[in-house]
Protein backbone atom coordinates (compact mmCIF):
# COMPACT_ATOMS: atom_id res chain seq x y z
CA UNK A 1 23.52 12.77 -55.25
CA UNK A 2 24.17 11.63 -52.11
CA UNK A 3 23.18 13.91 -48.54
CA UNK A 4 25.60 16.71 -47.46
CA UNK A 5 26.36 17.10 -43.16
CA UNK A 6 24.89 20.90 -42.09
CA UNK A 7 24.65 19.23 -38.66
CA UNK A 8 25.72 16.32 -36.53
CA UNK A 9 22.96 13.75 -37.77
CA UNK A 10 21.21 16.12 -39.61
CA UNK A 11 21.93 15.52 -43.76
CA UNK A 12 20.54 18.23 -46.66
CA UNK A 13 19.85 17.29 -50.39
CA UNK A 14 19.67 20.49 -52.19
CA UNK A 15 17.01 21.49 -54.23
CA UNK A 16 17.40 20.37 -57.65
CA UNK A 17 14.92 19.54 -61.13
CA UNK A 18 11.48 19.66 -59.93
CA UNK A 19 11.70 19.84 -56.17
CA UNK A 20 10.15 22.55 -54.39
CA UNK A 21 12.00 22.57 -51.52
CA UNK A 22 15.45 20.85 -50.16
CA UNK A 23 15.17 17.38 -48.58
CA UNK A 24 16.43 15.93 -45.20
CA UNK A 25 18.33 13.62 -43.87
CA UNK A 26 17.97 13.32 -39.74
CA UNK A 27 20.01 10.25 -38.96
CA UNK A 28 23.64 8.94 -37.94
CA UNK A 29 26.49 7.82 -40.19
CA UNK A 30 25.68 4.41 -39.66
CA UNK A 31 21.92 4.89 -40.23
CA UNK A 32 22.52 7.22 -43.10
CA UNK A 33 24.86 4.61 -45.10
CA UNK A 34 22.14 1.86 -44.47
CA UNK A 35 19.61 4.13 -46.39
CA UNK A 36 22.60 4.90 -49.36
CA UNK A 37 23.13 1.28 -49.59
CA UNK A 38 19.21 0.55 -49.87
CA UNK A 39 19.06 2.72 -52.78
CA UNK A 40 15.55 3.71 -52.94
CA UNK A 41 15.08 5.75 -49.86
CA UNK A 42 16.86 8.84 -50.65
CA UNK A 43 15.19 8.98 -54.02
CA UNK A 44 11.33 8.87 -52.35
CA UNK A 45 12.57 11.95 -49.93
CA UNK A 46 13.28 13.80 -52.96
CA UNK A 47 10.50 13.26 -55.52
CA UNK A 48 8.38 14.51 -52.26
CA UNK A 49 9.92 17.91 -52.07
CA UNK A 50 7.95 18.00 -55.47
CA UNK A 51 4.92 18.61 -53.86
CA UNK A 52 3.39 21.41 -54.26
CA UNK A 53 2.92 24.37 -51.33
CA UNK A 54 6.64 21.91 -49.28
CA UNK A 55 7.22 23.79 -46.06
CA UNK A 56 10.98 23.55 -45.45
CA UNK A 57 11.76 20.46 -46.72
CA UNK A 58 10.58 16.91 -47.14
CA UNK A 59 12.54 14.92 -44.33
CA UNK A 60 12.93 11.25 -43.53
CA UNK A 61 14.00 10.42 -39.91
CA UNK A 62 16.85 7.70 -38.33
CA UNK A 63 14.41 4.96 -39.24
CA UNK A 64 13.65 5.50 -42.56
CA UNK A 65 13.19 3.13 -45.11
CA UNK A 66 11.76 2.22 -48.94
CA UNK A 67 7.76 2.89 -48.53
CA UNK A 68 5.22 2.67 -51.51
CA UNK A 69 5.93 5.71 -52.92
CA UNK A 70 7.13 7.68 -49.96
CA UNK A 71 9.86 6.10 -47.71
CA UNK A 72 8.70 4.91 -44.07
CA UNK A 73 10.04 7.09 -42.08
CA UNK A 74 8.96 10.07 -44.08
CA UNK A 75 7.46 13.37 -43.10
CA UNK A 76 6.25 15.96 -45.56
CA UNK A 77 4.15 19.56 -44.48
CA UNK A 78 2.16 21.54 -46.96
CA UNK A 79 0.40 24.93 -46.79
CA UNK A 80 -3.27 24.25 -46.28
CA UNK A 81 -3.43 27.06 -48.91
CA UNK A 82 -1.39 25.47 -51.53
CA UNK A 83 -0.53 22.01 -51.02
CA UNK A 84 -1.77 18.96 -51.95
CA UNK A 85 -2.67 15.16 -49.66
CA UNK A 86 -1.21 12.07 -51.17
CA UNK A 87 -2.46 8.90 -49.84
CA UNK A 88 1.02 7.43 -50.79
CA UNK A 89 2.54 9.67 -47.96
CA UNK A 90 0.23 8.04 -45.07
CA UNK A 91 -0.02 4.62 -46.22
CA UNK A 92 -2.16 1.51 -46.84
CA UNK A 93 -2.25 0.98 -43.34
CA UNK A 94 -4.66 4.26 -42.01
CA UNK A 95 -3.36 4.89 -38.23
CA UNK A 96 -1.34 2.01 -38.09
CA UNK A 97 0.01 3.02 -34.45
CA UNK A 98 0.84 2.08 -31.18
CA UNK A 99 -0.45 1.82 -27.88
CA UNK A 100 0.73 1.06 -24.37
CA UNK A 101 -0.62 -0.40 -21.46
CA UNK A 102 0.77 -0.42 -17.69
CA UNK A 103 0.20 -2.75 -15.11
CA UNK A 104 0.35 -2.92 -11.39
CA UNK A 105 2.71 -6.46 -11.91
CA UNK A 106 6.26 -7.06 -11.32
CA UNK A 107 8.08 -9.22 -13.71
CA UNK A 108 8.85 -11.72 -11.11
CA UNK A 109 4.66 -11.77 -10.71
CA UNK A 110 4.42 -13.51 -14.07
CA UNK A 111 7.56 -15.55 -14.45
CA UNK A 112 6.99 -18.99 -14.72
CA UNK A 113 3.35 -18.11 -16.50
CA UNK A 114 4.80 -16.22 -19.55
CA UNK A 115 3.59 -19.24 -21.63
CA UNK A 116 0.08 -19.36 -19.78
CA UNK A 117 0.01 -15.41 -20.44
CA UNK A 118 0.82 -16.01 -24.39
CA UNK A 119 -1.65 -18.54 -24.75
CA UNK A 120 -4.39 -16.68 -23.51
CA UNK A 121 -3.75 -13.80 -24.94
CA UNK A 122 -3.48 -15.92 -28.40
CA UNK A 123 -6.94 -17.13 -27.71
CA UNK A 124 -8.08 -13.79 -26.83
CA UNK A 125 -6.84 -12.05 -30.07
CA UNK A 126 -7.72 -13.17 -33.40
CA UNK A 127 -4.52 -13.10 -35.37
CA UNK A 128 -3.19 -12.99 -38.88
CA UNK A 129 -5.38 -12.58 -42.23
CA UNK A 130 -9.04 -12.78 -42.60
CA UNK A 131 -11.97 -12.20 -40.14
CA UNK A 132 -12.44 -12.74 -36.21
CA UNK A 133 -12.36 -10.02 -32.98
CA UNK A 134 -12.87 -9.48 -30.05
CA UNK A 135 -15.61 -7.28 -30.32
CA UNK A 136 -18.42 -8.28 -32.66
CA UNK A 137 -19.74 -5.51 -35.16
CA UNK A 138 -22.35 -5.67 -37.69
CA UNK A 139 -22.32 -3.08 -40.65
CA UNK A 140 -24.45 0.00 -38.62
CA UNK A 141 -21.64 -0.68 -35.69
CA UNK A 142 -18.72 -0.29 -38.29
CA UNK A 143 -20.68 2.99 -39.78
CA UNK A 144 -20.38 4.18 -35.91
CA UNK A 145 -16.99 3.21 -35.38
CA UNK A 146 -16.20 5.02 -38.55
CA UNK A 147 -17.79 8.02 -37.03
CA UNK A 148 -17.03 7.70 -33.72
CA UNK A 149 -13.96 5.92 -33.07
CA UNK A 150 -13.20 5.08 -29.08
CA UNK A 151 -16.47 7.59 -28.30
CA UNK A 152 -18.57 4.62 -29.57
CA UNK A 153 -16.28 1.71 -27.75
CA UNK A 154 -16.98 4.15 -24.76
CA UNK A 155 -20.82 4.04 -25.23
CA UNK A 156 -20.74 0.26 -26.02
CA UNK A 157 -18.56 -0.47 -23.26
CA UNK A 158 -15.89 -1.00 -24.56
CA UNK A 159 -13.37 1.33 -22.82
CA UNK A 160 -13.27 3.42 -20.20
CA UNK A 161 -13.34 7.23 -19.61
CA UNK A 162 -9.46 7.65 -19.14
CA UNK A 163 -8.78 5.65 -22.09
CA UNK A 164 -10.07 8.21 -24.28
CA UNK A 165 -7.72 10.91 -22.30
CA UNK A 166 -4.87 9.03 -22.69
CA UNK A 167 -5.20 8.70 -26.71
CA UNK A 168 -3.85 10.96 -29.10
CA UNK A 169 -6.91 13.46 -30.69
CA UNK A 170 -9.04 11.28 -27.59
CA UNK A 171 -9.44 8.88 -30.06
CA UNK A 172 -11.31 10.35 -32.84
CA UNK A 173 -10.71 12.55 -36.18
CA UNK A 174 -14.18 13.89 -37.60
CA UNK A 175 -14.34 11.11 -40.09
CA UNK A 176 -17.73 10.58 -42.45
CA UNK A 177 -18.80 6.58 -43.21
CA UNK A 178 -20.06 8.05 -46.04
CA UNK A 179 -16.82 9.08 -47.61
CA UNK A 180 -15.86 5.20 -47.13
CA UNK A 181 -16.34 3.06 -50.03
CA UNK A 182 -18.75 0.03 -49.45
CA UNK A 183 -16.03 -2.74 -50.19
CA UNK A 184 -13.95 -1.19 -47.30
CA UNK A 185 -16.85 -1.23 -44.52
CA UNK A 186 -17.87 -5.14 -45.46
CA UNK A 187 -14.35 -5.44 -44.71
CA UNK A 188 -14.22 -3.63 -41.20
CA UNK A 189 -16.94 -6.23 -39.69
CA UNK A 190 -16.07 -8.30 -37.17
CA UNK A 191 -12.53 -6.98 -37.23
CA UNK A 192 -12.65 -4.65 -34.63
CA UNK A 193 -9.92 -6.08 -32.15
CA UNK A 194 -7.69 -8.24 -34.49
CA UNK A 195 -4.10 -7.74 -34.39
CA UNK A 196 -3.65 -8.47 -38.50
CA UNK A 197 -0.43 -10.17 -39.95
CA UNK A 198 2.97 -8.50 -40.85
CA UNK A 199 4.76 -6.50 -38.44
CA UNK A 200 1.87 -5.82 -36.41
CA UNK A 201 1.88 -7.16 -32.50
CA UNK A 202 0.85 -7.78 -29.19
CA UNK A 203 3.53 -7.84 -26.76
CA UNK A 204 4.35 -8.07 -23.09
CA UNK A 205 6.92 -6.47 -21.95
CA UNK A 206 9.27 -5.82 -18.78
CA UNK A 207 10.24 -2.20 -18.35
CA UNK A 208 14.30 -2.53 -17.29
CA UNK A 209 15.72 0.69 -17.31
CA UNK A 210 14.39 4.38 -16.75
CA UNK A 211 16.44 7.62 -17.95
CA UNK A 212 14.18 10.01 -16.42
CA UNK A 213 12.43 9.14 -13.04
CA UNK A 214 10.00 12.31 -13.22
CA UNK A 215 8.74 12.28 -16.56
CA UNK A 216 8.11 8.26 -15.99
CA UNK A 217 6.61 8.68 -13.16
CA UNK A 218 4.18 11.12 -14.71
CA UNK A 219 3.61 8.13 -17.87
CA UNK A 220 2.72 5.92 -14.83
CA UNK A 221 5.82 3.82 -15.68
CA UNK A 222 8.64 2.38 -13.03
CA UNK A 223 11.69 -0.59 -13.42
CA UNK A 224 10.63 -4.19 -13.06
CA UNK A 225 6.98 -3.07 -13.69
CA UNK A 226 4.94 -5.71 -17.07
CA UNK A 227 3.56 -3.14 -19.48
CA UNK A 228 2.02 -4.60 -22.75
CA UNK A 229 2.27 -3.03 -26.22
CA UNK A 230 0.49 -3.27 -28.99
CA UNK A 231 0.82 -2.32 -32.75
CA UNK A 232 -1.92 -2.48 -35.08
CA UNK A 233 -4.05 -0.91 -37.51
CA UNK A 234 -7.30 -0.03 -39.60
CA UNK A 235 -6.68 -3.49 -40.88
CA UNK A 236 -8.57 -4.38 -44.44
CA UNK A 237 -10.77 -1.57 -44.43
CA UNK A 238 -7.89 1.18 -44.26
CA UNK A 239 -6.14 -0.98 -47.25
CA UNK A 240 -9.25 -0.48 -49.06
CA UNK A 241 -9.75 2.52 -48.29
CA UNK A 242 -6.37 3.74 -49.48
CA UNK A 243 -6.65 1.45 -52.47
CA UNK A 244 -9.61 2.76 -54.15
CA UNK A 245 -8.79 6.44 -53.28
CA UNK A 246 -5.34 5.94 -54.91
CA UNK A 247 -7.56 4.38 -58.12
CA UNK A 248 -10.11 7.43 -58.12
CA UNK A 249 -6.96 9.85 -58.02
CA UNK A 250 -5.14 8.48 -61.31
CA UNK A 251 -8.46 8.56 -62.51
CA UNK A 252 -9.23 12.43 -62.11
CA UNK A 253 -6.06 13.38 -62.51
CA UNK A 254 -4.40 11.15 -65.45
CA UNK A 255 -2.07 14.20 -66.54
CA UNK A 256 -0.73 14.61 -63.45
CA UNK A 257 0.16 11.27 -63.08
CA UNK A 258 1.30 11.06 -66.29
CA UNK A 259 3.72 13.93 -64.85
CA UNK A 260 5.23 12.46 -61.78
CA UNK A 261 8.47 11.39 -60.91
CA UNK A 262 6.49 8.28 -59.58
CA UNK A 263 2.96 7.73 -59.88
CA UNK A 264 2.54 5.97 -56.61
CA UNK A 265 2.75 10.04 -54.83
CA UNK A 266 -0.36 10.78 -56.44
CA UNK A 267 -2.04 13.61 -55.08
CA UNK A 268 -5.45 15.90 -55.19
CA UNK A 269 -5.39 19.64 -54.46
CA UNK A 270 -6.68 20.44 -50.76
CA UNK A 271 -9.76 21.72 -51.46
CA UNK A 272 -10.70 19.70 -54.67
CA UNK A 273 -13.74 17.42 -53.72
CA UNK A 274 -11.67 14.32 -54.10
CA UNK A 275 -9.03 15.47 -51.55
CA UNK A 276 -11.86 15.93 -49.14
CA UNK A 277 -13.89 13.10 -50.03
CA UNK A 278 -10.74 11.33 -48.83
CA UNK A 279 -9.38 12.95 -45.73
CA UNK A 280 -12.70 12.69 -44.41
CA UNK A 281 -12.59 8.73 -45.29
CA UNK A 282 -9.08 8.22 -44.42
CA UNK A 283 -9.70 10.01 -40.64
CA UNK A 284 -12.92 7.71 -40.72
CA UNK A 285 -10.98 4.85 -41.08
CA UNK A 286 -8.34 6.11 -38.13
CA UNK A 287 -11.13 6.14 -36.13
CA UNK A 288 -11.45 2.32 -36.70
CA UNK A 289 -7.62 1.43 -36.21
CA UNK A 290 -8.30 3.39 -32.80
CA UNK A 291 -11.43 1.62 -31.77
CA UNK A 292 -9.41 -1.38 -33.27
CA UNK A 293 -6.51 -1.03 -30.43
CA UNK A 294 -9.31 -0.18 -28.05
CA UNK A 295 -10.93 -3.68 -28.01
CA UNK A 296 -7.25 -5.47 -27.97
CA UNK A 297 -6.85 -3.23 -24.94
CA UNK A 298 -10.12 -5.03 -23.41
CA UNK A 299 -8.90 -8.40 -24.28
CA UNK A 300 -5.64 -7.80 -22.42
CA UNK A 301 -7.37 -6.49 -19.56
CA UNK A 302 -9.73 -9.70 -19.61
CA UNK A 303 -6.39 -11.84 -19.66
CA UNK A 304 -4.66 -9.95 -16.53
CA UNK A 305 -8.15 -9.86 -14.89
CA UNK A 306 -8.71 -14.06 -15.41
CA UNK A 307 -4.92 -14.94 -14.64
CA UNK A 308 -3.61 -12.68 -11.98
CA UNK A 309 -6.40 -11.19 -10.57
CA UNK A 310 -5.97 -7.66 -11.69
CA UNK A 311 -7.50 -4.33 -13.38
CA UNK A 312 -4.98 -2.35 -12.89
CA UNK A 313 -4.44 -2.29 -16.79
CA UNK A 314 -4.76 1.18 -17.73
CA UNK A 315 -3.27 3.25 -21.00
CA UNK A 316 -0.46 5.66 -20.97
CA UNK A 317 -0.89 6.60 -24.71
CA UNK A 318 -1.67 5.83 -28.04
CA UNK A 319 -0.08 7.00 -31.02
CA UNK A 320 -0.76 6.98 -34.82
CA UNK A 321 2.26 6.94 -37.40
CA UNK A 322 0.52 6.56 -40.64
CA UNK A 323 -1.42 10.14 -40.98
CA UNK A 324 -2.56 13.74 -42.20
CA UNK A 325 -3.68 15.93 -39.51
CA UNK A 326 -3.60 19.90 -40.03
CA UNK A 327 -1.06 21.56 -37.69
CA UNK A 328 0.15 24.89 -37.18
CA UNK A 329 4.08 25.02 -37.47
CA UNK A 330 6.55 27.98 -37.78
CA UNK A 331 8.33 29.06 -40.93
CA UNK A 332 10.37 31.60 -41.70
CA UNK A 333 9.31 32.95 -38.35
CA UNK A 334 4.95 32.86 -39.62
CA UNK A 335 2.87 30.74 -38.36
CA UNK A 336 1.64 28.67 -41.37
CA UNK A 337 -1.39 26.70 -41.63
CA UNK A 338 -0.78 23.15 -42.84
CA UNK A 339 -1.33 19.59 -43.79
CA UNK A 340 1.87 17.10 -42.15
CA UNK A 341 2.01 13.59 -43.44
CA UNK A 342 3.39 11.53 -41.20
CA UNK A 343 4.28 7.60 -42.73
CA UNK A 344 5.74 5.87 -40.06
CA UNK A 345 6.76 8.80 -38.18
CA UNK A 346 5.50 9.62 -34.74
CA UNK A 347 3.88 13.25 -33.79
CA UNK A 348 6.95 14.19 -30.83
CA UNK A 349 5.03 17.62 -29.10
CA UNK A 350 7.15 18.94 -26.20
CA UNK A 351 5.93 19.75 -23.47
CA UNK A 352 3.36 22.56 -22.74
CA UNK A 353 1.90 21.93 -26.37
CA UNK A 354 -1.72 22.72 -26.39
CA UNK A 355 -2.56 19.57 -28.51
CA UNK A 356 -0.66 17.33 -25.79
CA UNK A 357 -3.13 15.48 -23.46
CA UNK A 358 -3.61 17.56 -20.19
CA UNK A 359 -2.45 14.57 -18.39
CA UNK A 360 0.93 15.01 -19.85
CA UNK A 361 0.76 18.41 -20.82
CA UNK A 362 3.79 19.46 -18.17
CA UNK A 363 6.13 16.25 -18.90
CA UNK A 364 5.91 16.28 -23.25
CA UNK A 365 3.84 13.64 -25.16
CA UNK A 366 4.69 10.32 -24.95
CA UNK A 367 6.31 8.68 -27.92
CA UNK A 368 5.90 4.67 -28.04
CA UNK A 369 8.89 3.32 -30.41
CA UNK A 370 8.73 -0.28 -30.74
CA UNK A 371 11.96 -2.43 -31.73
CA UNK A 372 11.86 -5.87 -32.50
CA UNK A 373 10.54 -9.02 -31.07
CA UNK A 374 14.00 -10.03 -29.57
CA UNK A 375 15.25 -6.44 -28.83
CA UNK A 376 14.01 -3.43 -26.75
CA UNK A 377 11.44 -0.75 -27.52
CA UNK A 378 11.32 2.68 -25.55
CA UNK A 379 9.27 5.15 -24.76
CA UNK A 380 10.27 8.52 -25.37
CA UNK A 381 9.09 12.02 -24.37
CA UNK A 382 8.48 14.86 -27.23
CA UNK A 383 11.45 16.86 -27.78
CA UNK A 384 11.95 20.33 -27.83
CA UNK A 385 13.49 20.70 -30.71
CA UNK A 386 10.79 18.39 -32.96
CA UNK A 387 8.85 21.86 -33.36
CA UNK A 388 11.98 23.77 -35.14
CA UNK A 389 13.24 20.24 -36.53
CA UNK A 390 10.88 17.79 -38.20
CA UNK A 391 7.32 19.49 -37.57
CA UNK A 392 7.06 17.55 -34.31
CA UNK A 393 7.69 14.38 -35.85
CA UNK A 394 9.86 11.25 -34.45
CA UNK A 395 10.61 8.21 -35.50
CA UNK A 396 8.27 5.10 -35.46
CA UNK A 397 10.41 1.99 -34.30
CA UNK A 398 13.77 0.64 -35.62
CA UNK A 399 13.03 0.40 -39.53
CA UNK A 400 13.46 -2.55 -41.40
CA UNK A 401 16.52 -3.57 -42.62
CA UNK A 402 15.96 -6.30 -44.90
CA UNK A 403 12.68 -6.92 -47.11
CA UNK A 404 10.42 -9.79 -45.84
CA UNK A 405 11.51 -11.59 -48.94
CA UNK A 406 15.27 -11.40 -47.68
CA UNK A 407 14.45 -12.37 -44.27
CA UNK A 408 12.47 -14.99 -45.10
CA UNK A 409 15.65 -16.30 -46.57
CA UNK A 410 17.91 -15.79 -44.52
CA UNK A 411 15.67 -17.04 -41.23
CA UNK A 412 14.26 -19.96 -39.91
CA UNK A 413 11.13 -19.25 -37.95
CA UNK A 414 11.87 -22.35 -35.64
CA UNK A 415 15.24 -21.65 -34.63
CA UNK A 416 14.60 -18.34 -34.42
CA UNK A 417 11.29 -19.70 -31.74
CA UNK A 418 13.42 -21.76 -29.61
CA UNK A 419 16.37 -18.74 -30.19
CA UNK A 420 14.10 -16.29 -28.28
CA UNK A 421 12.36 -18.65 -25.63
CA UNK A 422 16.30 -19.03 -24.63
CA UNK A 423 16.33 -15.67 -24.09
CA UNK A 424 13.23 -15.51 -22.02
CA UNK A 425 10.98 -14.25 -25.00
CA UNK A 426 7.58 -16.48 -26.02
CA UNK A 427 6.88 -16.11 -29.41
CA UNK A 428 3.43 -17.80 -30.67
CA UNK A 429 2.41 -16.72 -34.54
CA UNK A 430 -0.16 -17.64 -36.57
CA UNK A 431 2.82 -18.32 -39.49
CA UNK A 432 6.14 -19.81 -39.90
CA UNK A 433 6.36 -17.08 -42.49
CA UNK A 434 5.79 -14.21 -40.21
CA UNK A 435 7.90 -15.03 -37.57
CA UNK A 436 10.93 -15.56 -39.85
CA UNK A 437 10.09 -11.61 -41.62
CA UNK A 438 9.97 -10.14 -38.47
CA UNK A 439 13.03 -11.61 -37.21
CA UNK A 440 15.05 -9.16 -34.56
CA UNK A 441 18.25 -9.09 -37.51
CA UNK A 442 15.51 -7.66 -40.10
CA UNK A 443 15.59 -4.54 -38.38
CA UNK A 444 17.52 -1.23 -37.81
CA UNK A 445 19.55 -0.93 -34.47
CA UNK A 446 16.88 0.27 -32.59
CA UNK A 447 19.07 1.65 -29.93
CA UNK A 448 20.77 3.80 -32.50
CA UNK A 449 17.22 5.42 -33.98
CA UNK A 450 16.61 5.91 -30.42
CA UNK A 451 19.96 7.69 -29.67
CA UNK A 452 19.59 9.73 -32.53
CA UNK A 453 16.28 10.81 -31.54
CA UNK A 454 17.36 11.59 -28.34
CA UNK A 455 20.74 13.53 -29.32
CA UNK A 456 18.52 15.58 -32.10
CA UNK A 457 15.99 16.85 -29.18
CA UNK A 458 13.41 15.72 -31.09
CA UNK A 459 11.99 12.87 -28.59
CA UNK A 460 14.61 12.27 -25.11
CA UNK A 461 14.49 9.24 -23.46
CA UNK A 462 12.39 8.04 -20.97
CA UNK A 463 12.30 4.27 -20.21
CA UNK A 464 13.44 0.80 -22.18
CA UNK A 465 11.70 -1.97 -22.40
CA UNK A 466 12.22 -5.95 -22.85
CA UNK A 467 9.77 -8.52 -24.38
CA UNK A 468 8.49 -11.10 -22.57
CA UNK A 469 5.61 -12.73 -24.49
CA UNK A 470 4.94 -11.94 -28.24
CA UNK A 471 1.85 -12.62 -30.41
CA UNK A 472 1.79 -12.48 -34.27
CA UNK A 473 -0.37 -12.67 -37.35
């Protein structure tokens, strides 16, 4: 059954069979007929309005897309009192998020030394699979990280005092190394500042329009000005950590899987000592993706520092989009305690939100939505209508289009090289591979996800960005 319109962009699948609660739809025409034609999408929304204690509905947002288990782009709250927490609605990926960094530069500062700046930055930044970082770690650092998250990179000196002020939850979720299995932590050393393979980034970036001079001005961000964004993760020791959680759930609870309208939403009763066991693992392992982006951030600033004499290279936010965190959200006019996955989906909070950094408290969160390595990304501001919406949720970035498979068909990572340098963009990747999956026709219409966003309330427009340089995996 395919979505009914109750709203301009907004799309309802009634409750039906085992679902709990309707599903949504928050997405254009265009968007939504990219999703129908996918196939799978539509399906994941509704076999998560099966979960128990659903507030609302389950809802996927403009840049949704298939996702093990629960589509990308998906955001599902449950009662604290009722619900459930399915690893397969956060992800492999623990915190895979974004940050970004402004700078004191002009673009016509760097021009002519984009490929100096790439280079560097490529030296600077392990990239791709396996080991390497920019900060070393033994195993009693990981433990602390785990712990810790950009608190420790603070003690160590590996950050500084804003950074953590600037970073959504400051950079640390009261995660326990204990609740992390062994495998995962061998995994975490000597990872901590590696940008991993996939769709994961570094990337400088020229800011060349702004919608909304106050709000920008409060993020620190101005036309012409080189900002630098970066999207990464908890690398292999979130994968692990998801992995053997996932194992230890169809383990404990073999009925329930066996009852499932797919066994990849596995779940454990909040409140069950294996739902605890890992929450408190999977915000342990946030912490690393944090302290992760945190030593990337230090790399950068060593690059700026050695080539243009700078330290003006401070954060305006980072964001996680593959999370649990318990919220308090309205329904049916109650304030309900409860448990919001977020897979990549953004947290949106307006403005005057008491979980929005003081900084930005009076302008709305920042929301960092990342397009493509040959198209635009934005930054957006928390919407006011996110709270009554999508539980303060926003898109992510511009959703894939095709599968890496498809795209690695239907791209050549070469042309596509010398495609973007044409265009003023330096590309340098660790794989011929990567560069050809991540290619900008792979994705959604970013612009679109972003008007939709915009049009729905539920994160307004604040600035647009252009690549410059680009690093891969």
């Amino acid at each position: 059954m395919n979505p009914t319109q109750i709203d301009e962009n907004v799309y309802e699948i009634p409750r039906e069979g085992e679902m709990r609660a309707p599903a949504r739809v928050f997405a254009s025409e265009p968007l939504l007929e990219e999703m129908i034609e996918e196939g799978q999408t539509l399906q994941q929304i509704r076999n998560a309005a099966t979960f128990p204690g659903i507030q609302k509905y389950s809802l996927v947002l403009p840049d949704g897309h298939l996702g093990y288990g629960f589509p990308i782009g998906g955001v599902a709250a449950v009662s604290m009192d009722e619900g459930v927490i399915s690893p397969g609605a956060i992800g492999f990926d623990v915190n895979c998020g974004v940050r970004l960094l402004e700078t004191d530069l002009d673009y016509g500062d760097l021009r002519d030394r984009e490929e100096e700046l790439v280079d560097r930055l490529y030296d600077l930044v392990p990239a791709g699979l396996g080991k390497g970082a920019y900060v070393e770690t033994d195993r009693a650092d990981v433990d602390g990280i785990l712990e810790r998250g950009v608190d420790w990179m603070l003690e160590h000196g590996h950050a500084r005092e804003a950074d953590l002020d600037h970073c959504e939850e400051n950079g640390r979720l009261p995660g326990d190394a204990d609740a992390v299995p062994e495998d995962a932590k061998k995994r975490g050393v000597n990872q901590v500042g590696s940008l991993g393979s996939g769709n994961h980034f570094l990337e400088v970036q020229r800011v060349t329009d702004v919608y909304d001079d106050a709000t920008a001005a409060a993020y620190g961000l101005r036309e012409d000005q080189v900002v630098v964004m970066i999207h990464s993760g908890s690398r292999g020791l979130g994968h692990q950590v998801c992995q053997e959680y996932i194992r230890r759930f169809e383990r404990e609870y073999p009925d329930l899987v066996d009852s499932l309208p797919d066994r990849q939403l596995v779940y454990a009763p909040i409140g069950d000592e294996t739902a605890d066991d890992y929450r408190r693992a999977m915000y342990a392992a946030a912490n690393f993706a944090w302290a992760n982006r945190q030593a990337m951030t230090q790399a950068v600033r060593e690059a700026f520092a050695d080539l243009f004499g700078t330290d003006e290279v401070n954060l305006v936010y980072d964001v996680c989009h593959n999370i649990a965190k318990e919220e308090v959200h309205e329904v049916d006019g109650e304030d309900v305690e409860t448990l919001v996955h977020r897979k990549g989906a953004t947290r949106a909070f307006p403005a005057g939100h008491p979980q929005v950094p003081a900084a930005y408290r009076d302008a709305g969160q920042p929301v960092l939505l990342p397009g493509s390595m040959g198209t635009h990304s934005y930054v957006l501001a928390g919407g006011e209508r996110s709270m009554d919406l999508t539980f303060g949720s926003t898109a992510h970035g511009a959703g894939r289009l095709k599968s890496r498979t498809q795209a690695k068909k239907d791209y050549d990572a070469g042309d596509l090289q010398q495609g973007l340098r044409g265009e003023g963009v330096f590309v340098k990747a660790r794989s011929g591979e990567t560069v050809a999956e991540e290619a900008p026709g792979a994705y959604k219409d970013v612009d679109e996800v972003v008007r939709v966003s915009d049009a729905l309330g539920i994160g307004t427009k604040v600035a647009r960005m252009r690549p410059v340089a680009n690093i891969k995996g």
